[in-house]
Protein backbone atom coordinates (compact mmCIF):
# COMPACT_ATOMS: atom_id res chain seq x y z
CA UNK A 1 43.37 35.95 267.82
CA UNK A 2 42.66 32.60 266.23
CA UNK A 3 43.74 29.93 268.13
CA UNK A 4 43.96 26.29 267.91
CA UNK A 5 44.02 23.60 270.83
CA UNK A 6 45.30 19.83 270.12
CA UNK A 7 44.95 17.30 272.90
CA UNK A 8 43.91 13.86 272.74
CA UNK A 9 40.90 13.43 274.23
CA UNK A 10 38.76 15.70 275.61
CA UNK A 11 35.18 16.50 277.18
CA UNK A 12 32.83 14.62 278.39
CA UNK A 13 35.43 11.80 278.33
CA UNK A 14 36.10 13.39 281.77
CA UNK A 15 37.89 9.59 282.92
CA UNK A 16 41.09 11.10 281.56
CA UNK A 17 41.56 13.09 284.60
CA UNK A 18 42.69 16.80 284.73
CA UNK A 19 44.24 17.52 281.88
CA UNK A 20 40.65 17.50 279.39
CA UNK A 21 39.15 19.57 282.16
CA UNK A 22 41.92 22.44 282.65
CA UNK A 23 42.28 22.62 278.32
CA UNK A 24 38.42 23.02 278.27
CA UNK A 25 38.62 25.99 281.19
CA UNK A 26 41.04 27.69 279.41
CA UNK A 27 39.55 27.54 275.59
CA UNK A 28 36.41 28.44 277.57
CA UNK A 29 38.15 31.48 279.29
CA UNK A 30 40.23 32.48 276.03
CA UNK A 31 36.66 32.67 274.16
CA UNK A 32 34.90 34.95 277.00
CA UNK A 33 38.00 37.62 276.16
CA UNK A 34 36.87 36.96 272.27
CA UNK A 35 39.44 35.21 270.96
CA UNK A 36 38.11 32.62 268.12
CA UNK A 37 39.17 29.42 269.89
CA UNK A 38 38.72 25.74 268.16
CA UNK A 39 40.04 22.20 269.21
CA UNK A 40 41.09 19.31 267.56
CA UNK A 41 40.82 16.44 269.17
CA UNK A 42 39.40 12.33 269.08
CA UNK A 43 36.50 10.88 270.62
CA UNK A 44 38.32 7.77 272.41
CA UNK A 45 37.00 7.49 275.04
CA UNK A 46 37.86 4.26 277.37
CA UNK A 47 37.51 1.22 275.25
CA UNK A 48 34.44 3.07 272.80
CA UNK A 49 34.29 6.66 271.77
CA UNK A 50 32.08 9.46 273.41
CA UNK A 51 28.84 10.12 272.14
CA UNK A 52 30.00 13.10 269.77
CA UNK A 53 29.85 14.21 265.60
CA UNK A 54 32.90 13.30 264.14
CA UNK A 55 34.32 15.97 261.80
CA UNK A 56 31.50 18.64 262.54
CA UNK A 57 32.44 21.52 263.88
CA UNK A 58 30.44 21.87 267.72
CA UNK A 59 30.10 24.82 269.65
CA UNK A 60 30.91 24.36 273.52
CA UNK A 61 30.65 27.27 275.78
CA UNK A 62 32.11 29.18 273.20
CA UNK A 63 34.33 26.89 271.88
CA UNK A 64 34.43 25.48 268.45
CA UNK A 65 35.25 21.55 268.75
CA UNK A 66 36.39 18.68 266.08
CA UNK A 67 36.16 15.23 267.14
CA UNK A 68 37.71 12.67 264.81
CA UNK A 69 37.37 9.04 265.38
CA UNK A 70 39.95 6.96 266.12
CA UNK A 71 39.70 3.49 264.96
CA UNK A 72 43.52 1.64 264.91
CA UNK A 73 46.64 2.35 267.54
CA UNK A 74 43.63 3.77 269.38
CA UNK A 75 46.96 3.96 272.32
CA UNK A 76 48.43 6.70 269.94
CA UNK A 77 44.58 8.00 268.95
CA UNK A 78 46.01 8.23 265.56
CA UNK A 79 43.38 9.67 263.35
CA UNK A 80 43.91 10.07 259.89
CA UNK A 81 40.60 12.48 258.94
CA UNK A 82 42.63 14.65 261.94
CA UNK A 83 45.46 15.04 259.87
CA UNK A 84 44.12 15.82 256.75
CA UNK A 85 42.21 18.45 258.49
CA UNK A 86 45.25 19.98 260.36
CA UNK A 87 47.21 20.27 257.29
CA UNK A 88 44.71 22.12 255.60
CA UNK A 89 43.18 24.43 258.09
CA UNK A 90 46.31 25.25 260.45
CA UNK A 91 47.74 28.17 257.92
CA UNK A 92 44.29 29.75 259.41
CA UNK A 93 45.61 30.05 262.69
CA UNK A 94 47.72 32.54 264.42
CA UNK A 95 49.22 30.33 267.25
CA UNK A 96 48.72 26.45 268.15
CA UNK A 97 49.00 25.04 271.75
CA UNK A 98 49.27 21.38 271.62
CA UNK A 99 48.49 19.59 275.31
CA UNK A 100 50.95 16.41 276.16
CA UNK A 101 53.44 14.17 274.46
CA UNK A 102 53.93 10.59 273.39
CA UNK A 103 50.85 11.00 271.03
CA UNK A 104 50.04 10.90 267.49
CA UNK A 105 47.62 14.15 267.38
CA UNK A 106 50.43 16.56 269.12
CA UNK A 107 53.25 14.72 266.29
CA UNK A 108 50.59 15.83 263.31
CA UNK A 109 49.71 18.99 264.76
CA UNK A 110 53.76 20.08 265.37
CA UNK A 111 54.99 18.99 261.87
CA UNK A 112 51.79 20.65 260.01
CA UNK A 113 52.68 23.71 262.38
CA UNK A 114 56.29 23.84 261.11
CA UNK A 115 55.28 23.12 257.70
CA UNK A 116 53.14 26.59 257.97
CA UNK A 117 55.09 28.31 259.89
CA UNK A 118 52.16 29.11 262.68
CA UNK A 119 54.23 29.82 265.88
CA UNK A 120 53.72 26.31 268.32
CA UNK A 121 53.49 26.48 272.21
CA UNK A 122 53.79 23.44 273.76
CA UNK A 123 52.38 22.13 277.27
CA UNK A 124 54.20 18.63 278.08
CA UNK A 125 51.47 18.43 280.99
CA UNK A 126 53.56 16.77 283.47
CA UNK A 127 54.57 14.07 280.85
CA UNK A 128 58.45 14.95 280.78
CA UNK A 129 59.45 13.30 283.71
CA UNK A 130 62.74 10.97 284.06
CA UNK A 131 61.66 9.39 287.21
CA UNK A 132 58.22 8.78 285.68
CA UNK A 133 59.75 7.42 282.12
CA UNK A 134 62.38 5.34 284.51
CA UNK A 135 59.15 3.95 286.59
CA UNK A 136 56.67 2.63 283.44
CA UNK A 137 57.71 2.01 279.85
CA UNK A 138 60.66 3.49 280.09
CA UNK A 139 62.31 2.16 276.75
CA UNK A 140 59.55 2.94 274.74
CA UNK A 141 59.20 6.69 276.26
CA UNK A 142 63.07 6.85 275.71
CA UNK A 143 62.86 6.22 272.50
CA UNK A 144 59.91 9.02 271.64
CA UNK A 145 61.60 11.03 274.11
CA UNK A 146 64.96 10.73 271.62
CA UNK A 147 63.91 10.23 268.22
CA UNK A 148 60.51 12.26 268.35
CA UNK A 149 59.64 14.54 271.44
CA UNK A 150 63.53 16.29 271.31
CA UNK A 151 62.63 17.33 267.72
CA UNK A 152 59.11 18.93 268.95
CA UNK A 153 60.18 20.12 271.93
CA UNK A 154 63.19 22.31 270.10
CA UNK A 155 61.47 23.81 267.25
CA UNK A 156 58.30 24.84 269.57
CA UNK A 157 57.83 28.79 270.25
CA UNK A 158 57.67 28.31 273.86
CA UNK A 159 57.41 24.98 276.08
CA UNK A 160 54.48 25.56 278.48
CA UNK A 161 54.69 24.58 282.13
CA UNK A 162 52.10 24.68 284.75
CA UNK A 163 54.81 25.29 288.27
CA UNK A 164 58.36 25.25 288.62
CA UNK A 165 58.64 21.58 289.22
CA UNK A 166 57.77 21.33 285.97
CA UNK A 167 60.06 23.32 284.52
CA UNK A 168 62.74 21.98 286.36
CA UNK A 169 62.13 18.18 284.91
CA UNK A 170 61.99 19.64 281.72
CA UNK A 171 65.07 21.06 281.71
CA UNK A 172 67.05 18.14 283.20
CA UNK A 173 66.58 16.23 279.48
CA UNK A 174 69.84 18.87 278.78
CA UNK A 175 67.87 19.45 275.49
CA UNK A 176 68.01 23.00 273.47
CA UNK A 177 64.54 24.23 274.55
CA UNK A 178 62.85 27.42 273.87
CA UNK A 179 61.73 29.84 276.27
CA UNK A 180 59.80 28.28 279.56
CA UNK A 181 56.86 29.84 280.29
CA UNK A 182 55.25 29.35 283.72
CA UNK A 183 51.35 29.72 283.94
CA UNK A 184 49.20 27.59 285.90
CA UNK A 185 45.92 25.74 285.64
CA UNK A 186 42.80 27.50 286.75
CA UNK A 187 39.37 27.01 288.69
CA UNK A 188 35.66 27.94 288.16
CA UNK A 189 34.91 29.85 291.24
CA UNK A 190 31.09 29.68 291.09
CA UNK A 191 31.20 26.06 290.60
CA UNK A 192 31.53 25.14 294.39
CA UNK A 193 28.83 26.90 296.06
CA UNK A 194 26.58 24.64 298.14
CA UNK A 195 24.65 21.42 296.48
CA UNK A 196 22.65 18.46 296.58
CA UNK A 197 24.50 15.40 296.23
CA UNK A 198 23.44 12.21 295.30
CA UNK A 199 22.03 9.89 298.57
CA UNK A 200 25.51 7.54 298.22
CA UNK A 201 27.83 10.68 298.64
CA UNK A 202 25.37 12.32 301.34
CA UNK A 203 25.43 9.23 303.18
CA UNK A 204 29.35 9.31 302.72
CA UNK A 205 29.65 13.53 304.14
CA UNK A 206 27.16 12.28 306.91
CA UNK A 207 29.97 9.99 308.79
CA UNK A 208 32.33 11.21 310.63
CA UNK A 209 34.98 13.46 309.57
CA UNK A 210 37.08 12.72 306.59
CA UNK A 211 40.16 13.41 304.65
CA UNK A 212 39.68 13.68 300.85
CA UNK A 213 41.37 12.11 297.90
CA UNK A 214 40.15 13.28 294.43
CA UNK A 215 41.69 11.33 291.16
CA UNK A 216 42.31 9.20 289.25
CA UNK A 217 42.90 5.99 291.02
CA UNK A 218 46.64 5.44 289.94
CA UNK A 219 49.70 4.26 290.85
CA UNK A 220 51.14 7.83 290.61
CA UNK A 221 49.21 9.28 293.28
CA UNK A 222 50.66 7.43 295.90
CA UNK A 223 47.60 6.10 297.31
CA UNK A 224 49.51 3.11 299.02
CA UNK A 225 51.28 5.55 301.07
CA UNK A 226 47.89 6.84 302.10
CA UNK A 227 46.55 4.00 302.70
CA UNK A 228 49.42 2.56 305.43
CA UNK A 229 49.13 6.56 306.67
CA UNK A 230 46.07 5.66 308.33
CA UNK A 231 47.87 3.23 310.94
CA UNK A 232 49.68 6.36 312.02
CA UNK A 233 45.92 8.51 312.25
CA UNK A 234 43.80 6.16 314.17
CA UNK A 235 40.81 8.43 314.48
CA UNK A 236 40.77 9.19 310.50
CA UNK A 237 38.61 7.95 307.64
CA UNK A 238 39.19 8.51 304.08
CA UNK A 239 37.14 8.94 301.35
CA UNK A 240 38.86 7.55 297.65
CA UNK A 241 36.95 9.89 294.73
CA UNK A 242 37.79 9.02 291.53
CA UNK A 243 38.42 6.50 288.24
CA UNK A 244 39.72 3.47 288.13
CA UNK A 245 40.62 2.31 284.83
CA UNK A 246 43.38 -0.22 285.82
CA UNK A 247 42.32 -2.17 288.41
CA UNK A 248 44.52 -0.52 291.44
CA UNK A 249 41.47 -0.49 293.37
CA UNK A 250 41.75 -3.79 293.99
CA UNK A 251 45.33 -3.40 295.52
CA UNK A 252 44.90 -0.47 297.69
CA UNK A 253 42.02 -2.67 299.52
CA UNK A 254 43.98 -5.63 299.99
CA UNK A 255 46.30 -3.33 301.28
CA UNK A 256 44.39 -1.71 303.39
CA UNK A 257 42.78 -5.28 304.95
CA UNK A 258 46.85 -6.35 305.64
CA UNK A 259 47.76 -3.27 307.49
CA UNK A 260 43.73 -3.47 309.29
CA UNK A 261 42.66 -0.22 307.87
CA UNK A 262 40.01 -1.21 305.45
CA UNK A 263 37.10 -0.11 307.63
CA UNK A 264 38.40 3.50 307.33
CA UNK A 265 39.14 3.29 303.73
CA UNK A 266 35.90 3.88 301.56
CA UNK A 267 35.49 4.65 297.37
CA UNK A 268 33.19 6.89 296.14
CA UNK A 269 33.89 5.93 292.63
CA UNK A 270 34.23 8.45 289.89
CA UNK A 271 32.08 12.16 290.71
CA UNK A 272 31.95 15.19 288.75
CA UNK A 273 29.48 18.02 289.24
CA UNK A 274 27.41 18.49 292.71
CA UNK A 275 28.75 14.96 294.28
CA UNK A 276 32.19 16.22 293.50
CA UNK A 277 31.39 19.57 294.98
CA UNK A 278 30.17 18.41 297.58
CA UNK A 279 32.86 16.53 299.01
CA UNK A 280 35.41 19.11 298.07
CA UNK A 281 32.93 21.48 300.73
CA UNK A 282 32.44 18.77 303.51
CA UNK A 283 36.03 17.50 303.49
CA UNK A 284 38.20 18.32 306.31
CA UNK A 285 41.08 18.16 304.08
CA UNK A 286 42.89 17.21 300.70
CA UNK A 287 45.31 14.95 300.66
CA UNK A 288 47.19 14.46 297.28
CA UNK A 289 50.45 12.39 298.12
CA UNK A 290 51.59 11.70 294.91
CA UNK A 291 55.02 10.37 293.47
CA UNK A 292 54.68 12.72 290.39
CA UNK A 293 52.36 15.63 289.63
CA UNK A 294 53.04 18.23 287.67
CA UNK A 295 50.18 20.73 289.00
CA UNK A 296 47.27 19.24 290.87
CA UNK A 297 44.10 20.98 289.73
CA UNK A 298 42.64 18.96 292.52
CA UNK A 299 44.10 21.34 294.87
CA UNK A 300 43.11 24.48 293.56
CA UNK A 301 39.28 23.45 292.98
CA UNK A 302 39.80 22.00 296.85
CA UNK A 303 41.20 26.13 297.69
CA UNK A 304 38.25 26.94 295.54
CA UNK A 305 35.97 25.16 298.54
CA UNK A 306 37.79 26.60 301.48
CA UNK A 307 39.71 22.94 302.38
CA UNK A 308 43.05 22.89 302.87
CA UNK A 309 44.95 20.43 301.69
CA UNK A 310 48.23 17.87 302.26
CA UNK A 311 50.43 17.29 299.70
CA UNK A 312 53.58 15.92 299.09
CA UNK A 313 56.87 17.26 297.77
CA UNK A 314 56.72 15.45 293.93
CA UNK A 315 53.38 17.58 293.80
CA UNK A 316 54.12 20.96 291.06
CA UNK A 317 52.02 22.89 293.40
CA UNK A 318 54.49 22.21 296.87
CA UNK A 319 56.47 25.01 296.61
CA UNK A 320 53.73 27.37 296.20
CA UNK A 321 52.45 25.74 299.17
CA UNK A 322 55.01 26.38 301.57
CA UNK A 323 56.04 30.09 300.37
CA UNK A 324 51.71 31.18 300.09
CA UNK A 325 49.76 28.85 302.74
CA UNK A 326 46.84 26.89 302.24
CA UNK A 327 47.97 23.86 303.29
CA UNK A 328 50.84 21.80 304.61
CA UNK A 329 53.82 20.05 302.39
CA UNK A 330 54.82 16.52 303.86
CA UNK A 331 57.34 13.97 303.12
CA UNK A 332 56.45 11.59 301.28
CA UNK A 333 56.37 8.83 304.05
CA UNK A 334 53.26 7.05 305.59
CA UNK A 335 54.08 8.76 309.23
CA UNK A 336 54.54 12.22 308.19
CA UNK A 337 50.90 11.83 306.40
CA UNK A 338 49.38 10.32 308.63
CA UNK A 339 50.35 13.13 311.75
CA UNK A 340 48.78 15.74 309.60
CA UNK A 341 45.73 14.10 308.43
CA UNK A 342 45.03 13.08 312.38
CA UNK A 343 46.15 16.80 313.67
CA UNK A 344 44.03 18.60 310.79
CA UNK A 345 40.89 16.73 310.70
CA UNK A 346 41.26 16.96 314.93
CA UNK A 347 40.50 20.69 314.94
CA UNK A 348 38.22 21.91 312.33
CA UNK A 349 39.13 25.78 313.23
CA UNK A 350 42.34 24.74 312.49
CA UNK A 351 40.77 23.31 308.84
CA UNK A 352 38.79 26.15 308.65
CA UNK A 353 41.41 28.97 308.88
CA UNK A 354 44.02 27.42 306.29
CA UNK A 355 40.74 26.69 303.92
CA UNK A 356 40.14 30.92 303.89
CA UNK A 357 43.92 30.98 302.94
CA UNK A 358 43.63 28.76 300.07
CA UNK A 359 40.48 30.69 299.05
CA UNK A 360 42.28 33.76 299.03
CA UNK A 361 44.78 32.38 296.42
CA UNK A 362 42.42 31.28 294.24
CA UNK A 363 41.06 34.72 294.07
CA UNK A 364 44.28 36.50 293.65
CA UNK A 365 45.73 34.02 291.39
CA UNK A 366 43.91 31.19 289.90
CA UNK A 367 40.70 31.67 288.39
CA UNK A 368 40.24 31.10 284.45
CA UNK A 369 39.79 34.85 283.56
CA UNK A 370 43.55 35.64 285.35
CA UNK A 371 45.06 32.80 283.36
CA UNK A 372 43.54 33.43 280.60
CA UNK A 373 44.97 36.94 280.66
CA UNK A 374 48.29 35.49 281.30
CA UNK A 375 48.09 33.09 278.23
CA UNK A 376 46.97 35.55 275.93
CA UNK A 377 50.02 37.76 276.82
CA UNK A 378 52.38 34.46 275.83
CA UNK A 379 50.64 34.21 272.71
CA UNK A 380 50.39 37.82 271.92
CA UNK A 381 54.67 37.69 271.84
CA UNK A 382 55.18 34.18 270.38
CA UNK A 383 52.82 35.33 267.57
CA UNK A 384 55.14 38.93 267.59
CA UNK A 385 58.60 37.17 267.50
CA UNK A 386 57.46 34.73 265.22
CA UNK A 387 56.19 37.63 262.62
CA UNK A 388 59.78 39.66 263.30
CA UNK A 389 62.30 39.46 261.13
């Protein structure tokens, strides 16, 4: 098959969190099965762009990428040269998945979709949300969600969700939607064997034992909550991995200094590659207490390390949790944290043992080649029904 992948950003602009980095696994997976996979997609990265070719074709791990620059409403990375070249290379394709909502690429790459009549599939990526719209810029989201998104949404082949959550917020919009289809976000085994860190993260693993948040540093992820947990986990330290683009740093420690945590509350800043694995190895546990998440590749690249994890019940992945193992599912209240986090990171067998569980489902169930297989199968009949009469 020929396929086509839209998403705003994508790699190395890695600061956009999870989304850029489970499109790339999967394009990457899709081409190892020798499918002829491309991407179109800007190169805004922060406030500049990343170092890329704009509108030259690049090869990455398989992958044929387009970067086109972004210059105005760099909020909606509207591109024109992207446009132009959607509308005159999507009648090559046999299927388009576009990745999110709200922004201008997905808008160009639906109506130039229609327009050919190449069958669309759809991943909202944990954007359709009325508690999340409700929470920040709610009228503006409203309005997309009313006068835009409903359109896209309808006339897609198939809406793609990552967990049942998901699929559940989508469908409380009441809208006419096509077929759900349920496939999750994967991990690169072989990326988490043992590694070097840098000396800042090694001196970090070399304290005493530690709880693990990996993200983006956002209100979403309920990091306040975390952060008051540790008056109800005394003997626990946690380590804060990830971006912070708006400044909530800054809140969480003044937090922390008001409830007299701060000395147990220490940033890592952003990590990717063998500082990243390396805390997701020497971590006694996960902890991911969001207020919204529609997946949480965190926790399967966590399974893929053999540490459990704690999550909350807003996370996509809770329910999957509680029926398979690998972790625990607690309310979303600074107590209820804060007991697990002190009772898991007191017994490391106990650590150890749910780890090899969450290992186990990665195995059976969440590495790129099985989701790849899965995705190819939803193509394979959006492409058929879309071809019958």
């Amino acid at each position: 098959m020929r396929i086509l992948h839209v998403v705003a950003s994508y790699l190395p602009a890695t600061r956009y969190g999870g989304t850029i980095v489970s499109v790339h696994g999967l394009c990457k997976a899709l081409a190892a099965r020798g499918h002829d996979v491309h991407v179109m997609t800007t190169s805004v990265d922060g406030a500049g762009d990343s170092p890329v070719a704009h509108e030259v074709p690049v090869v990455m791990d398989g992958v044929t990428v387009q970067y086109f620059q972004s210059r105005h409403l760099r909020r909606l990375y509207w591109a024109p040269a992207m446009g132009r070249a959607l509308r005159q290379q999507i009648g090559t394709f046999d299927v388009l998945h576009t990745h999110a909502i709200y922004l201008w690429p997905m808008w160009a790459a639906a109506r130039a979709a229609r327009a050919a009549g190449v069958p669309q599939i759809l991943a909202p990526r944990g954007m359709l949300e009325k508690d999340l719209i409700e929470r920040k810029s709610a009228l503006w989201k409203a309005v997309l969600i009313g006068f835009k998104e409903r359109r896209n949404l309808e006339a897609a082949a198939a809406i793609h969700v990552t967990s049942h959550r998901e699929a559940e917020q989508a469908r409380t919009f009441g809208f006419n939607l096509p077929p759900l289809i349920e496939i999750p976000n994967g991990v690169d085994l072989d990326r988490h064997e043992p590694v070097s860190p840098s000396p800042a993260v090694r001196a970090l693993i070399d304290g005493p034992p530690f709880a693990l948040f990996l993200g983006r540093i956002n209100w979403k992820k309920g990091l306040d909550r975390l952060v008051i947990a540790l008056v109800h986990a005394p003997a626990v330290r946690v380590i804060v991995a990830g971006n912070d683009e708006e400044g909530h740093r800054e809140q969480l420690v003044a937090l922390a200094q008001r409830w007299g945590v701060a000395d147990r509350l220490e940033f890592a800043g952003s990590v990717a590659g063998a500082d990243k694995a390396a805390l997701l190895n020497a971590a006694r546990v996960l902890v991911l207490p969001s207020y919204s998440e529609n997946f949480g590749n965190v926790i399967v690249e966590a399974w893929a390390a053999g540490c459990p994890v704690v999550v909350t019940p807003e996370v996509g992945l809770a329910d999957y949790i509680r029926d398979a193992g690998g972790g625990w599912v607690v309310e979303g209240n600074p107590s209820a944290i804060g007991w697990r986090l002190a009772s898991v990171c007191a017994d490391p067998d106990l650590s150890a043992r749910v780890g090899a569980i969450g290992l186990t489902l990665v195995e059976r169930r969440f590495t790129w080649p099985a989701v790849a297989l899965e995705m190819e199968a939803a193509y394979r009949r959006v492409i058929a029904e879309r071809s019958a009469p």
